[in-house]
C-alpha atoms as a PDB file:
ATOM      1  CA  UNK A   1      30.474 -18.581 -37.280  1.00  0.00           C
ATOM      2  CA  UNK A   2      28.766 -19.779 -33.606  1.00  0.00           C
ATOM      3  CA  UNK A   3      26.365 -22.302 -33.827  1.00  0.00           C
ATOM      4  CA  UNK A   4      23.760 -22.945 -31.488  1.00  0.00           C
ATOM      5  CA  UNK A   5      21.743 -25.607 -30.005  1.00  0.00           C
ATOM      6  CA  UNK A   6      17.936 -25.336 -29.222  1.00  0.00           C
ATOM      7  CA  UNK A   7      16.594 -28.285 -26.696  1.00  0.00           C
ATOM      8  CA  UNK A   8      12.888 -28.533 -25.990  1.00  0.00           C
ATOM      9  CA  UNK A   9      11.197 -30.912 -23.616  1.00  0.00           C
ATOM     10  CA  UNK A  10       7.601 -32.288 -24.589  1.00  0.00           C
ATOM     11  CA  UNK A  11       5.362 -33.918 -22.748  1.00  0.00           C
ATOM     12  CA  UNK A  12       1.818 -34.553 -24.868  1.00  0.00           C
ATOM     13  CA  UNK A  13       2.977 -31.509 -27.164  1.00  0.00           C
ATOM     14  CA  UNK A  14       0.066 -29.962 -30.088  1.00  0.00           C
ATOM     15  CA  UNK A  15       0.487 -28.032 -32.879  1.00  0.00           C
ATOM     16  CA  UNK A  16       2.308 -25.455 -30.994  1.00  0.00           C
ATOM     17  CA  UNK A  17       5.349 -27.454 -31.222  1.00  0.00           C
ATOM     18  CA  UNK A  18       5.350 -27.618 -34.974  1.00  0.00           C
ATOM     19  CA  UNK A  19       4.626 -24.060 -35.576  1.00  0.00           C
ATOM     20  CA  UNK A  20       7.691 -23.389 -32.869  1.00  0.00           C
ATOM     21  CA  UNK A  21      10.124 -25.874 -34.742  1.00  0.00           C
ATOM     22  CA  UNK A  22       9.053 -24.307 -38.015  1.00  0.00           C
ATOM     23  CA  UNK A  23       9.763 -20.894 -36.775  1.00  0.00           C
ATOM     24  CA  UNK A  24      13.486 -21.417 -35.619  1.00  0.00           C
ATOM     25  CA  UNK A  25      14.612 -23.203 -38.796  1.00  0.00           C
ATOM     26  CA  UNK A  26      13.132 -20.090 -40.408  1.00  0.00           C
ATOM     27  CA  UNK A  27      14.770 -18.378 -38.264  1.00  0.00           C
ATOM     28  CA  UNK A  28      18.100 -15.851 -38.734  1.00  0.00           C
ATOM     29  CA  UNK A  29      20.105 -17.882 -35.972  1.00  0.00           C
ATOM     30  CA  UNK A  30      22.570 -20.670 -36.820  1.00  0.00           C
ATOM     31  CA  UNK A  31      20.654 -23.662 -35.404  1.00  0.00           C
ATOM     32  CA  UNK A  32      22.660 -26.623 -35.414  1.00  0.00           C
ATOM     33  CA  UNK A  33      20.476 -28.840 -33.910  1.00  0.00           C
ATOM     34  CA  UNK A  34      16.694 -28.375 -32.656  1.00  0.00           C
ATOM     35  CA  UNK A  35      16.836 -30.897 -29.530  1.00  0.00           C
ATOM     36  CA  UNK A  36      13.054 -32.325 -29.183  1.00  0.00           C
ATOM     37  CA  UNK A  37      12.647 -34.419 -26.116  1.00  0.00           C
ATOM     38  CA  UNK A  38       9.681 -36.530 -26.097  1.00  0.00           C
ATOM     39  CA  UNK A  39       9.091 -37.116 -21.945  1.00  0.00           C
ATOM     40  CA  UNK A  40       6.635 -39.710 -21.994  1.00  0.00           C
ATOM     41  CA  UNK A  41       4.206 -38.419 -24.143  1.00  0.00           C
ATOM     42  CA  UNK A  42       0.437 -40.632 -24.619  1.00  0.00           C
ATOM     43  CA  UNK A  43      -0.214 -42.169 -28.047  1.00  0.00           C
ATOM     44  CA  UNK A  44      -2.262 -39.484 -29.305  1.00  0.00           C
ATOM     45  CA  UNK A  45       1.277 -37.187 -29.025  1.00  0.00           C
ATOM     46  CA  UNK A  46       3.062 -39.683 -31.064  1.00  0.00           C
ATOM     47  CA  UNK A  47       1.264 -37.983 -34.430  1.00  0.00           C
ATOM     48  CA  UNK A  48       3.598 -34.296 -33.523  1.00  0.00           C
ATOM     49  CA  UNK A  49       6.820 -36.356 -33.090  1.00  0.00           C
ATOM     50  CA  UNK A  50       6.296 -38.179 -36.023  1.00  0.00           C
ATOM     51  CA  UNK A  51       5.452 -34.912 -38.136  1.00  0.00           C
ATOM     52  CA  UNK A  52       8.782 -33.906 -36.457  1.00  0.00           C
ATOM     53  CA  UNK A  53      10.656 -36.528 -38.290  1.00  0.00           C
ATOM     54  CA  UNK A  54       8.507 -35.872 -41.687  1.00  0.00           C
ATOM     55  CA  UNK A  55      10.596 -32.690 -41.916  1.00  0.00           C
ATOM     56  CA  UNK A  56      13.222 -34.723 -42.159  1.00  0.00           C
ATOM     57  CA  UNK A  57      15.523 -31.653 -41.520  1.00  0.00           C
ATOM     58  CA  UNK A  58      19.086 -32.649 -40.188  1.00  0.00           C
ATOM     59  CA  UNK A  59      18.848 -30.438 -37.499  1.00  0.00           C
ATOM     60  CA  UNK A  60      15.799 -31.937 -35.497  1.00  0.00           C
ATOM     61  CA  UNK A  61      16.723 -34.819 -33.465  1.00  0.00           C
ATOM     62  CA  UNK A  62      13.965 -36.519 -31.199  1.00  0.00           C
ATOM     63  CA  UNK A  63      14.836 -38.044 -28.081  1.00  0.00           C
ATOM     64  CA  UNK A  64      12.104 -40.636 -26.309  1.00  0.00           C
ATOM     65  CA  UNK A  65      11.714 -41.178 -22.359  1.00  0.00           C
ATOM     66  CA  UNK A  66       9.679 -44.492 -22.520  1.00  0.00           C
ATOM     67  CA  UNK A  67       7.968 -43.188 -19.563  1.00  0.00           C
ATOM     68  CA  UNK A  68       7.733 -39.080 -18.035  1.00  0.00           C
ATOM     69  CA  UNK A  69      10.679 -38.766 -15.841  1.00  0.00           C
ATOM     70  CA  UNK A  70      10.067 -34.689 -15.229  1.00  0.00           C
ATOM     71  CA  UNK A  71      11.287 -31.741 -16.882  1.00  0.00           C
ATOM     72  CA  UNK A  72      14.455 -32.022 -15.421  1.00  0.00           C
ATOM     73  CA  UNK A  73      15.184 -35.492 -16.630  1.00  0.00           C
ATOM     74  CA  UNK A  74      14.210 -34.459 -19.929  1.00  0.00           C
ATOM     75  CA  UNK A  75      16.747 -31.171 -20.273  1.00  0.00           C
ATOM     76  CA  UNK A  76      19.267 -33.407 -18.500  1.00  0.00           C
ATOM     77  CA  UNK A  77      18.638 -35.948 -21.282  1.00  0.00           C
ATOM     78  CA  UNK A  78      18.945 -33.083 -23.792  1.00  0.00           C
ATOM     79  CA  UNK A  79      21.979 -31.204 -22.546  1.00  0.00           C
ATOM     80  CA  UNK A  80      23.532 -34.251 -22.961  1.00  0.00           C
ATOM     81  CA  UNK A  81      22.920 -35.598 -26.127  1.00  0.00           C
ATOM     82  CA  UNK A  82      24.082 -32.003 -27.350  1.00  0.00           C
ATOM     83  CA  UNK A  83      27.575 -32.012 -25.327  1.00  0.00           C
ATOM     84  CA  UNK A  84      28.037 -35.498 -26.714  1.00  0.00           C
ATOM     85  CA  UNK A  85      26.856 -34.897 -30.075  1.00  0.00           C
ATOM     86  CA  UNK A  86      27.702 -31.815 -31.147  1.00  0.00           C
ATOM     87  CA  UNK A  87      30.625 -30.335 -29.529  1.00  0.00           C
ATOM     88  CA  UNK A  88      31.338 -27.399 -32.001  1.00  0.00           C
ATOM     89  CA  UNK A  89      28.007 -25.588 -30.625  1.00  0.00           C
ATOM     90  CA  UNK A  90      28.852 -22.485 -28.272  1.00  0.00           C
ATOM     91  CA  UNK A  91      25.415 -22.113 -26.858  1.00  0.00           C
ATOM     92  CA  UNK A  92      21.972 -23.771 -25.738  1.00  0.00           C
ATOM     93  CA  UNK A  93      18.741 -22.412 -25.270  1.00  0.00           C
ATOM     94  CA  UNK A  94      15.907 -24.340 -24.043  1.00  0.00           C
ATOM     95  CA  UNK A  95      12.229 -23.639 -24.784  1.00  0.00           C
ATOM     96  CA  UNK A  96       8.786 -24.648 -23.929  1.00  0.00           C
ATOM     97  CA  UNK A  97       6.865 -26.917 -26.348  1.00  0.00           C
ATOM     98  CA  UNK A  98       3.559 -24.556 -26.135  1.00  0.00           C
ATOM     99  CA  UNK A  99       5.190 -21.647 -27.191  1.00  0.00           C
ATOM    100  CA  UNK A 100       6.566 -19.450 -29.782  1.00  0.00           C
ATOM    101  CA  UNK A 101      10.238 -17.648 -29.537  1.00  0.00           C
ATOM    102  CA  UNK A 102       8.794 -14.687 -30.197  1.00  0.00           C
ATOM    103  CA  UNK A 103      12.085 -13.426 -31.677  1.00  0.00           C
ATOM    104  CA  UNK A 104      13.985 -14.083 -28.246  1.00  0.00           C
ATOM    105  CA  UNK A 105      16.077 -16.393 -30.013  1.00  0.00           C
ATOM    106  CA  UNK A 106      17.003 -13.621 -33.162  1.00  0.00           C
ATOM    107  CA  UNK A 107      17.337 -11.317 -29.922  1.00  0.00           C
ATOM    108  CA  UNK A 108      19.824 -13.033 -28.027  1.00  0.00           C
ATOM    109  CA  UNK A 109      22.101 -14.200 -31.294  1.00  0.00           C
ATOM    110  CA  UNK A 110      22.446 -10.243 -32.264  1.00  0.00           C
ATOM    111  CA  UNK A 111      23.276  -9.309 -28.516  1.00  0.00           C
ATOM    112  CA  UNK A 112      26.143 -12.021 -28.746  1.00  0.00           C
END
C-alpha cells in the first residue's frame, strides 16, 4: 500500500489547523505522517501546537523554527525531516494551516 506524507507550515495558526489535522487522520488516505511546522509562531500560538501533541497520534510530528524564517524555510525544513524520516512514503502534499482539504487529498489518492 503507498503511504503518504502531509507537511504544513504554521506561522500563528487558530483553530483552523486543528479542525484540518483532525480531518486528514479521518481521512480515507494512508497518512503516514502529518508534518506540522511551527515557523516562529508568538506565545499565544503555542496553545494549537500543544493541542497538536495532546492527540498524541503517531503520525503528527511538530517541527519548531525558534524564530520565522519564511515559508520556504519552513517546507524546506519539512521536506526534509520527511526524506530523512520516513523513507517508505511515495508522496508529499503540503497544505496551508487556515484551511481545510476539502477532499483534495481523498481526490488525489483515488487518481493515483
Amino acid at each position: 500500500m503507498k503511504a503518504y506524507g502531509i507537511l504544513i507550515p504554521a506561522l500563528n495558526p487558530d483553530e483552523k489547523l486543528l479542525d484540518l489535522i483532525q480531518e486528514l487522520l479521518e481521512s480515507s488516505v494512508p497518512v503516514l505522517a502529518l508534518v506540522v511546522v511551527d515557523d516562529g509562531s508568538d506565545q499565544q500560538a503555542q496553545s494549537i501546537f500543544q493541542r497538536l501533541a495532546d492527540m498524541e497520534d503517531e503520525r503528527i510530528h511538530i517541527l519548531h523554527h525558534e524564530v520565522n524564517r519564511g515559508k520556504g524555510a519552513a517546507l524546506k525544513t519539512g521536506f526534509k525531516y520527511i526524506l530523512e524520516n520516513f523513507p517508505q512514503i511515495q508522496g508529499i502534499a503540503t497544505m496551508d494551516a487556515d484551511g481545510t482539504s476539502g477532499g483534495c487529498i481523498s481526490g488525489l489518492y483515488s487518481s493515483v
